[in-house]
PDB file of N, CA and C in Angstrom:
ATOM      1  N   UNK A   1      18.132 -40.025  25.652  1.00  0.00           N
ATOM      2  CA  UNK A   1      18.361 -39.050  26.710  1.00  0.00           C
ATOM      3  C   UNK A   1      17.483 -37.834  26.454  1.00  0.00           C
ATOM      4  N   UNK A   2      16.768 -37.415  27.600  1.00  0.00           N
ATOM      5  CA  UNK A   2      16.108 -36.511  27.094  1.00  0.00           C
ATOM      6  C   UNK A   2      16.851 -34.664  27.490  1.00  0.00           C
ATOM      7  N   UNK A   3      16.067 -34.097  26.653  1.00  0.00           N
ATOM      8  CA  UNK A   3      17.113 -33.074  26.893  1.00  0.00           C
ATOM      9  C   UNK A   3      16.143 -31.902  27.946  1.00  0.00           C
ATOM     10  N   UNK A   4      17.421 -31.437  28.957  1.00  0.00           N
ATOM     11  CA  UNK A   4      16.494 -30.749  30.309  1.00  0.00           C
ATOM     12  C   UNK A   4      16.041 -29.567  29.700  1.00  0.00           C
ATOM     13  N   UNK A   5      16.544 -28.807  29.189  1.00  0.00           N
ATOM     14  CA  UNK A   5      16.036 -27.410  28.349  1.00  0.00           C
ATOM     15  C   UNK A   5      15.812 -27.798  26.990  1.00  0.00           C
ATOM     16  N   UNK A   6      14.919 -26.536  26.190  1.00  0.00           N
ATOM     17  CA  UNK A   6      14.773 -26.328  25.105  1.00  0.00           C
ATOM     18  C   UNK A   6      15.696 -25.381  24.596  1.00  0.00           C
ATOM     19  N   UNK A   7      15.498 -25.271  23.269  1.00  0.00           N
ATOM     20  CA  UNK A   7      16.166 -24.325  22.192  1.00  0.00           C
ATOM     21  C   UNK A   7      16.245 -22.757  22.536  1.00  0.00           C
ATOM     22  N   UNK A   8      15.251 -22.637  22.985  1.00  0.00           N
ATOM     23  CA  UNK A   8      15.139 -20.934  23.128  1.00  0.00           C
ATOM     24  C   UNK A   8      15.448 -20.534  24.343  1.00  0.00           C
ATOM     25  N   UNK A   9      15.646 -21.725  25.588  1.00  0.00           N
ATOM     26  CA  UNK A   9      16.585 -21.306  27.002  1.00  0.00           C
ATOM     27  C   UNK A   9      17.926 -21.645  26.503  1.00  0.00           C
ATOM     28  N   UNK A  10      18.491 -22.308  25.766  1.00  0.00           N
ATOM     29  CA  UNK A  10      19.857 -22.025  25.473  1.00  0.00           C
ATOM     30  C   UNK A  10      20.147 -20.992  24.802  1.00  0.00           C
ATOM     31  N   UNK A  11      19.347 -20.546  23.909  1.00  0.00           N
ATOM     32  CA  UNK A  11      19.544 -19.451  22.796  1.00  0.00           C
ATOM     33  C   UNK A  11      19.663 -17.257  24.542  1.00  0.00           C
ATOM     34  N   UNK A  12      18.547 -18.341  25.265  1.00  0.00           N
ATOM     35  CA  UNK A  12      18.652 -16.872  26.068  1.00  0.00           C
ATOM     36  C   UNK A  12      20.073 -16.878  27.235  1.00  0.00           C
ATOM     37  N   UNK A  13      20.237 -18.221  27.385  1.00  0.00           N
ATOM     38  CA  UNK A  13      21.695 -18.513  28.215  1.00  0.00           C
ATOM     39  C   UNK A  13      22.690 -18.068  27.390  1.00  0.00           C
ATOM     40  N   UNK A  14      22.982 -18.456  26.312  1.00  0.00           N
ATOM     41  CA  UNK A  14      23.726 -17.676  25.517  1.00  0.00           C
ATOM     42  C   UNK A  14      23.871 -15.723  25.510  1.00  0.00           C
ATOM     43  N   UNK A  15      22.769 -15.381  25.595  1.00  0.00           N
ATOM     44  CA  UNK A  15      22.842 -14.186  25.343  1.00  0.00           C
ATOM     45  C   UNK A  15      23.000 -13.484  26.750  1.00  0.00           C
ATOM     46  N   UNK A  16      23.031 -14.211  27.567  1.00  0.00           N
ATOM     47  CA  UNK A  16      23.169 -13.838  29.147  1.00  0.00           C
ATOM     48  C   UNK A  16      24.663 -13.748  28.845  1.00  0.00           C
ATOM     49  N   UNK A  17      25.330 -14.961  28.812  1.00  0.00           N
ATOM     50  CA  UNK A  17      26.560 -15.078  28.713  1.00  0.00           C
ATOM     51  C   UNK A  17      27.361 -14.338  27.708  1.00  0.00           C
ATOM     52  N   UNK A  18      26.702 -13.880  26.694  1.00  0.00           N
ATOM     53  CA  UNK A  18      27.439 -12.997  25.622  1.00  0.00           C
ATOM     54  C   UNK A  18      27.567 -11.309  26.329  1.00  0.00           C
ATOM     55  N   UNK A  19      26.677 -11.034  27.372  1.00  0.00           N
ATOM     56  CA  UNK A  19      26.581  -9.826  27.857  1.00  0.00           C
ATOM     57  C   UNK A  19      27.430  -9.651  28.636  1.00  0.00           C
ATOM     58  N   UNK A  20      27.446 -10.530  29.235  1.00  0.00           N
ATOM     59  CA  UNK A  20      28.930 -10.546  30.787  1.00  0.00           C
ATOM     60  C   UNK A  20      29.900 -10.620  29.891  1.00  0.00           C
ATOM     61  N   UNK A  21      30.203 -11.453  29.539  1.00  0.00           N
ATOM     62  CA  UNK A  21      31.597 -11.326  28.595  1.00  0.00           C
ATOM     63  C   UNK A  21      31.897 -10.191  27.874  1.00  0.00           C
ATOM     64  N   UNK A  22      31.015  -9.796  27.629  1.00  0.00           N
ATOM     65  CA  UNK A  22      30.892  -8.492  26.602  1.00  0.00           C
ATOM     66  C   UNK A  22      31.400  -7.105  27.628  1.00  0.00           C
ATOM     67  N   UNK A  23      30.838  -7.112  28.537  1.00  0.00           N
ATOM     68  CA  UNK A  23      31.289  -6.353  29.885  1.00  0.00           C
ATOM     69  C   UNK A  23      32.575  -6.159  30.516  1.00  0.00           C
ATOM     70  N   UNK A  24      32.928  -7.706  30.489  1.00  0.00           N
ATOM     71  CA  UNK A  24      34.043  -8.029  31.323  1.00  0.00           C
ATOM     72  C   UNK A  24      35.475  -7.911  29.761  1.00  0.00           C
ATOM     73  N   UNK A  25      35.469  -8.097  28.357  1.00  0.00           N
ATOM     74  CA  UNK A  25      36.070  -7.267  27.467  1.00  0.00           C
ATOM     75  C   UNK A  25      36.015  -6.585  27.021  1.00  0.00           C
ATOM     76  N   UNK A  26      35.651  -5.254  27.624  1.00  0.00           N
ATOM     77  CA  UNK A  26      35.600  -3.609  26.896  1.00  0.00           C
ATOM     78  C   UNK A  26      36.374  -2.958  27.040  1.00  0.00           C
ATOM     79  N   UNK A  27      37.153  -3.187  28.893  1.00  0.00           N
ATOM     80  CA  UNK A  27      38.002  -2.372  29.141  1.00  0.00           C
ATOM     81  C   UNK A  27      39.186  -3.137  28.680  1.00  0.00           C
ATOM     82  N   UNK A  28      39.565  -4.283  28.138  1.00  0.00           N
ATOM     83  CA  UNK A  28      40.742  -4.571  28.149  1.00  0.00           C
ATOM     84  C   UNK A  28      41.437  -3.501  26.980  1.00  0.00           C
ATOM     85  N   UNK A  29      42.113  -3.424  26.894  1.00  0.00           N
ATOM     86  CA  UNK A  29      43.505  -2.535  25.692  1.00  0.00           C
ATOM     87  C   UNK A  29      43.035  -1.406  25.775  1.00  0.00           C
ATOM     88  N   UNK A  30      42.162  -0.499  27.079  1.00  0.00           N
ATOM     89  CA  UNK A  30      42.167   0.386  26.951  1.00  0.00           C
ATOM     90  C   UNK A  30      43.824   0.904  27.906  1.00  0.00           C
ATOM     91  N   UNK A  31      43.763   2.328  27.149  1.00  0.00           N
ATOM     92  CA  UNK A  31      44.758   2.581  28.183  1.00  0.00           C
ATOM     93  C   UNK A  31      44.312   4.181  28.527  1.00  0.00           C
ATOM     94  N   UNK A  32      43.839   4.847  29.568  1.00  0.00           N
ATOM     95  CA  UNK A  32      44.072   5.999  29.817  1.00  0.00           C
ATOM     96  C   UNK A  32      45.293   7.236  29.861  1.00  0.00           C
ATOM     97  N   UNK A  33      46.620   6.306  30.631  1.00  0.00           N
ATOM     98  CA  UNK A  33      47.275   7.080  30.979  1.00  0.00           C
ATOM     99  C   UNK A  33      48.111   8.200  29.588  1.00  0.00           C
ATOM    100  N   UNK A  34      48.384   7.603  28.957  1.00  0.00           N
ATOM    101  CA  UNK A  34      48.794   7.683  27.084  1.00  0.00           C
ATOM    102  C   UNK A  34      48.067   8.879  26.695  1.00  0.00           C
ATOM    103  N   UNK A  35      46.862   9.303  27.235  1.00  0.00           N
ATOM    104  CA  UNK A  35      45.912   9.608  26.400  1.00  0.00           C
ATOM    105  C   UNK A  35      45.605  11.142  26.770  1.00  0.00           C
ATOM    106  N   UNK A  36      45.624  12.176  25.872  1.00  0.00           N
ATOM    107  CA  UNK A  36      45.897  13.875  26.088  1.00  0.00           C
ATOM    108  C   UNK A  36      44.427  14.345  25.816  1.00  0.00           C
ATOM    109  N   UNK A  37      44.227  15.406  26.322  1.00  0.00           N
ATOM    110  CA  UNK A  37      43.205  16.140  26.891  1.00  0.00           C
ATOM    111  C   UNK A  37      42.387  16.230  25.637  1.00  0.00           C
ATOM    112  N   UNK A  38      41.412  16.356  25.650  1.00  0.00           N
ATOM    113  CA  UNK A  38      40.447  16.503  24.321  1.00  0.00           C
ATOM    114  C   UNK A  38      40.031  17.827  24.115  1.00  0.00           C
ATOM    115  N   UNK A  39      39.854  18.072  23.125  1.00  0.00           N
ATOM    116  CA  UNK A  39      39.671  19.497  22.752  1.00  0.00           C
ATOM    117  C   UNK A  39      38.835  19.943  21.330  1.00  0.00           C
ATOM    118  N   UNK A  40      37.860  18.835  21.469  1.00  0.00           N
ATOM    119  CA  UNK A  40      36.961  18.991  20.529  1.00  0.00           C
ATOM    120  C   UNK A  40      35.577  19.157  21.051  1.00  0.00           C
ATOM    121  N   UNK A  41      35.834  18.875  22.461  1.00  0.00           N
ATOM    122  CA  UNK A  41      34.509  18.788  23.155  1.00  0.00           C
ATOM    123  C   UNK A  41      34.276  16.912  23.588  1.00  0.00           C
ATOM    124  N   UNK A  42      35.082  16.408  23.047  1.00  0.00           N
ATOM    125  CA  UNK A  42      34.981  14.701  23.354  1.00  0.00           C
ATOM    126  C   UNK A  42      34.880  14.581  24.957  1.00  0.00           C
ATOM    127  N   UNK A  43      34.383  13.298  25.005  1.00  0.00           N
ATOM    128  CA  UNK A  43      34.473  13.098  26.347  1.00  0.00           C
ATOM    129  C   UNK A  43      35.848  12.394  26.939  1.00  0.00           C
ATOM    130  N   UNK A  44      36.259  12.863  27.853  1.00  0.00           N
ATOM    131  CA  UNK A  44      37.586  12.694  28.703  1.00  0.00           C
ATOM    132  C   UNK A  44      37.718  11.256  28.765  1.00  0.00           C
ATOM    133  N   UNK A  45      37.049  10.182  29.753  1.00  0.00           N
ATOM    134  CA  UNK A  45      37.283   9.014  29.206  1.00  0.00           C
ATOM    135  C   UNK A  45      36.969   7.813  28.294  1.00  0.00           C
ATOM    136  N   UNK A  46      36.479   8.808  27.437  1.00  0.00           N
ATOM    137  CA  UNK A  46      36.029   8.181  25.922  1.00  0.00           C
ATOM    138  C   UNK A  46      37.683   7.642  25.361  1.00  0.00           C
ATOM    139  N   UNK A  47      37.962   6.091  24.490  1.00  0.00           N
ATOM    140  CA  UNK A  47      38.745   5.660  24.538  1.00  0.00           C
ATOM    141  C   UNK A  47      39.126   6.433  22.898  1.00  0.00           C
ATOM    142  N   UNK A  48      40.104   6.649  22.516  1.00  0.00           N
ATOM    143  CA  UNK A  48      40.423   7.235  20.874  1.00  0.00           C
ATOM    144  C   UNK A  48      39.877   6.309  20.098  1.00  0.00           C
ATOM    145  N   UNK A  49      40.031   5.444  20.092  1.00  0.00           N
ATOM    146  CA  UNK A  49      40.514   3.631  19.378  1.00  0.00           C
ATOM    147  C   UNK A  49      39.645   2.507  20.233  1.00  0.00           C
ATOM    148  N   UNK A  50      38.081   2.856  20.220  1.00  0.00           N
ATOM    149  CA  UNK A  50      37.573   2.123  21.271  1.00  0.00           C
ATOM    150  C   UNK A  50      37.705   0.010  20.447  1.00  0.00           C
ATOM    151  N   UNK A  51      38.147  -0.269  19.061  1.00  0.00           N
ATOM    152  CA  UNK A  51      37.908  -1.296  18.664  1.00  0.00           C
ATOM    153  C   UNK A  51      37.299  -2.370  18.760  1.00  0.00           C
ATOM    154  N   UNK A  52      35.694  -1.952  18.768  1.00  0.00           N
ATOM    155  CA  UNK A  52      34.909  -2.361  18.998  1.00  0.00           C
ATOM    156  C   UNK A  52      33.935  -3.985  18.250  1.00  0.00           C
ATOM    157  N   UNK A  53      34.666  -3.592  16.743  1.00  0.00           N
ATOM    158  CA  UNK A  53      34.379  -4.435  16.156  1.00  0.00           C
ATOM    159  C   UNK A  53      35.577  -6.406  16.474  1.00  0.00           C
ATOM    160  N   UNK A  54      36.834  -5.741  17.152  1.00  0.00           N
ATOM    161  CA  UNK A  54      37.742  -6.975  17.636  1.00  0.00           C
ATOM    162  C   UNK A  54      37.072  -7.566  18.860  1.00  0.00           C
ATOM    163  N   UNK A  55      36.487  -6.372  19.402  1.00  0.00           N
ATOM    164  CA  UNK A  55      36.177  -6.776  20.873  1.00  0.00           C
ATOM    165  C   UNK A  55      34.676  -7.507  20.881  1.00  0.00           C
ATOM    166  N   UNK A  56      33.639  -7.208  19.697  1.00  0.00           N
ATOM    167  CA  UNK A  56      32.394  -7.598  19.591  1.00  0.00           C
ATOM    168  C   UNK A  56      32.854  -9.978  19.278  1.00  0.00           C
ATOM    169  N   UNK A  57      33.720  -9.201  18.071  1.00  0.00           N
ATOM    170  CA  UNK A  57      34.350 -11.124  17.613  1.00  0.00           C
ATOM    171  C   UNK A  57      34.988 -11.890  18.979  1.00  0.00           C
ATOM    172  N   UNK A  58      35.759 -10.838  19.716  1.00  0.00           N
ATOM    173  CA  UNK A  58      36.573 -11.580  20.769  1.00  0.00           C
ATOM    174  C   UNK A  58      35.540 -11.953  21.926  1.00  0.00           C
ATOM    175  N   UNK A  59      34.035 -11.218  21.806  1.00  0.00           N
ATOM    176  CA  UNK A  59      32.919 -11.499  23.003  1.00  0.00           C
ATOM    177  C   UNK A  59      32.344 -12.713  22.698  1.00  0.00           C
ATOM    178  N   UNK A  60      32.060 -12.980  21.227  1.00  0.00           N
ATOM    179  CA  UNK A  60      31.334 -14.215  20.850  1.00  0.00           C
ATOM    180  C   UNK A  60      32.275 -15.221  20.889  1.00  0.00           C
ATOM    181  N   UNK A  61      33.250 -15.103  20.650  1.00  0.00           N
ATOM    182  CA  UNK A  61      33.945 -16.848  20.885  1.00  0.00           C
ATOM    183  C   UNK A  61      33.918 -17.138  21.956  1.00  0.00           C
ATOM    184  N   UNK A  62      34.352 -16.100  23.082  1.00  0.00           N
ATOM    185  CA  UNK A  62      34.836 -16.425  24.552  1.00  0.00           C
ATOM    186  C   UNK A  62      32.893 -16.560  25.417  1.00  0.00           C
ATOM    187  N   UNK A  63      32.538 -16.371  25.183  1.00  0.00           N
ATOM    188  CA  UNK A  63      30.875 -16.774  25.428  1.00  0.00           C
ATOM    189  C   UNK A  63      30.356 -17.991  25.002  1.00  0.00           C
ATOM    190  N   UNK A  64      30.557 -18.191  23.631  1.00  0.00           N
ATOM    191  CA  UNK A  64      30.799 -19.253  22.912  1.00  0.00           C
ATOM    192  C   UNK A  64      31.216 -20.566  24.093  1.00  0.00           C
ATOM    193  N   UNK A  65      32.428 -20.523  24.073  1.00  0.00           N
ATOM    194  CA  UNK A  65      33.118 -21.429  25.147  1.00  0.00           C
ATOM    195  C   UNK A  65      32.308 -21.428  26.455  1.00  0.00           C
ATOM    196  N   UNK A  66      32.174 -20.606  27.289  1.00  0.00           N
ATOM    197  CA  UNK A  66      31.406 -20.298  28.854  1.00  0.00           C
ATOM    198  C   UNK A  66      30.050 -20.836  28.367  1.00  0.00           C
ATOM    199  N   UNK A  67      29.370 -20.657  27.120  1.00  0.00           N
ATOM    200  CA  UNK A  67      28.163 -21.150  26.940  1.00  0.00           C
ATOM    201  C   UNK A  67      27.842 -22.679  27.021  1.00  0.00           C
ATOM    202  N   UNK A  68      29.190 -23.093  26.436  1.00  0.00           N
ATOM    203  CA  UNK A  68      29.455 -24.671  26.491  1.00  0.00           C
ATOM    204  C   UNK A  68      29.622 -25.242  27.555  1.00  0.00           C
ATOM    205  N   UNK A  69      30.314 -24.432  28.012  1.00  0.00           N
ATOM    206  CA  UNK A  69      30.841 -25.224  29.606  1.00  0.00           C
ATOM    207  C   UNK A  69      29.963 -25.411  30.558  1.00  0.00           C
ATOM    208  N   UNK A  70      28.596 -24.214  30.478  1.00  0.00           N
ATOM    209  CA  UNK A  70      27.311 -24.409  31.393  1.00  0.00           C
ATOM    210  C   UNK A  70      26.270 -25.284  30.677  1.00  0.00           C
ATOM    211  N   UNK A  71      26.164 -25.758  29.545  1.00  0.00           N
ATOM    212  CA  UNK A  71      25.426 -26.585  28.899  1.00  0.00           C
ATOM    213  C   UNK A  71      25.699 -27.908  29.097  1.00  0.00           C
ATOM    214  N   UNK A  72      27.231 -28.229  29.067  1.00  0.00           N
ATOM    215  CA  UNK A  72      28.034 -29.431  29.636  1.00  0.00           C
ATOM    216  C   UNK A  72      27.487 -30.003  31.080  1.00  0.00           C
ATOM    217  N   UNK A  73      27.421 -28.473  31.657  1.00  0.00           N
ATOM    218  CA  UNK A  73      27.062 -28.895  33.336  1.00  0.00           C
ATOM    219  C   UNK A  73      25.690 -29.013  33.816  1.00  0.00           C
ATOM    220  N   UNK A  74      24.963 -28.294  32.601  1.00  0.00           N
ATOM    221  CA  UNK A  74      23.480 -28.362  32.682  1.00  0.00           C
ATOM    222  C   UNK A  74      22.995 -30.234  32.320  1.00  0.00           C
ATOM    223  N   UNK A  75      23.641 -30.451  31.332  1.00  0.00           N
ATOM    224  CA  UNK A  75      23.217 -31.772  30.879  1.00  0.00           C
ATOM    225  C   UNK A  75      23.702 -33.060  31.558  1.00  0.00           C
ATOM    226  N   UNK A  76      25.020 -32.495  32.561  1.00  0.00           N
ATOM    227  CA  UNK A  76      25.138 -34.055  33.523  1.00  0.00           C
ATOM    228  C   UNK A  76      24.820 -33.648  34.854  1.00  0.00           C
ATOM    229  N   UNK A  77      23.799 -32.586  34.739  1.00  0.00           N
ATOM    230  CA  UNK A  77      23.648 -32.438  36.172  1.00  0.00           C
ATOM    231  C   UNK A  77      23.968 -31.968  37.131  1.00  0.00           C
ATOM    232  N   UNK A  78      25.151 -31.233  37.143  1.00  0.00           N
ATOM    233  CA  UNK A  78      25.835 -30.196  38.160  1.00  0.00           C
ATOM    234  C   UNK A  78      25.140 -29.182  38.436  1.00  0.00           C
ATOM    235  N   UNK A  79      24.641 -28.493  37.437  1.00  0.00           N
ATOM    236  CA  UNK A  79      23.779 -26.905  37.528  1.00  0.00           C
ATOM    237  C   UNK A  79      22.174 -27.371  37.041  1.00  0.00           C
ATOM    238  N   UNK A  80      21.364 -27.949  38.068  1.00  0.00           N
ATOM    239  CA  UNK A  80      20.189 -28.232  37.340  1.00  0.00           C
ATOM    240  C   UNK A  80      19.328 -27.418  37.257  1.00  0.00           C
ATOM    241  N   UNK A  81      18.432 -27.070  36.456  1.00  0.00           N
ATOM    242  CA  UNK A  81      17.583 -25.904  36.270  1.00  0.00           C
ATOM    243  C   UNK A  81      16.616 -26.449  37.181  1.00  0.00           C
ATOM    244  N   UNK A  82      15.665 -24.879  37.650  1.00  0.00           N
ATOM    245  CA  UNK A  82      14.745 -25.293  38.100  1.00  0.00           C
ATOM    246  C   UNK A  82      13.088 -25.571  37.509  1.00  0.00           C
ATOM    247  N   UNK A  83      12.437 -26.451  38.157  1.00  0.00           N
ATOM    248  CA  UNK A  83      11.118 -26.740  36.762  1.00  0.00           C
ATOM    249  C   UNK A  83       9.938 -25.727  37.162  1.00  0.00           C
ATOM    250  N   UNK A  84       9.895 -24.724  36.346  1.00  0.00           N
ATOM    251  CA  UNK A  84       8.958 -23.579  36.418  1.00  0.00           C
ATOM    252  C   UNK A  84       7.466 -23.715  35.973  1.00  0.00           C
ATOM    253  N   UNK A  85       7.540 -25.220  35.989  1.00  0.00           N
ATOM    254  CA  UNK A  85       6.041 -25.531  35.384  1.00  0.00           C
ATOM    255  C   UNK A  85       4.884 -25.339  36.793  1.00  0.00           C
ATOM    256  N   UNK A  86       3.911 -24.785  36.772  1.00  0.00           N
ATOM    257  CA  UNK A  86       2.739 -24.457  37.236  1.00  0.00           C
ATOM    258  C   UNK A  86       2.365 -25.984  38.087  1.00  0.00           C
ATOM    259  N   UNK A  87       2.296 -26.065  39.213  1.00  0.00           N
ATOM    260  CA  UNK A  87       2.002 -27.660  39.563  1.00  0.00           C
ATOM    261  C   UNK A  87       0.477 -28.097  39.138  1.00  0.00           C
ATOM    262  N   UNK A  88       0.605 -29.449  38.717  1.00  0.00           N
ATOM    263  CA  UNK A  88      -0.644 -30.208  37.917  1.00  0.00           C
ATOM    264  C   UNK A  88      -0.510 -30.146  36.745  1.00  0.00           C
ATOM    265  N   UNK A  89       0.662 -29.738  36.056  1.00  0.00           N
ATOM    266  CA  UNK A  89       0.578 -29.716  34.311  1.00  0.00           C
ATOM    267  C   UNK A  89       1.686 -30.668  33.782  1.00  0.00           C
TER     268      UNK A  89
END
């Protein structure tokens, strides 16, 4: 079987997918309402406790997975890429 992409379009699908995810878990466990006026000069909706390092681990697994699931669909054909080769080569 031959394979439709190479190494370094999965490696950049991946990192597509690590960004959205990464996006779409930043705001979770924030909470505003909890949260009292700053008075150091901080910024207002700057989070106290942004936990960034749970949320960086919790971006790569869950990308991880979404990465699989479009590779799955890339390789039987559901989502076929398109062939960007120059015609005549």
């Amino acid at each position: 079987m031959d394979m439709p992409i190479g190494p370094v379009t999965m490696l950049a699908i991946y990192i597509v997918c690590w960004w959205v995810v990464l996006f779409a878990v930043l705001p979770l466990g924030m909470s505003q309402g909890a949260q009292e006026r700053p008075t150091d000069g901080a910024q207002w909706g700057a989070p106290a406790e942004p936990r960034l390092k749970r949320k960086f681990i919790t971006t790569s697994w869950v990308s991880l997975i979404v990465w699989a699931v479009v590779m799955v669909l890339i390789f039987i054909g559901w989502m076929p890429l398109p062939d960007l080769a120059p015609p005549g080569s």
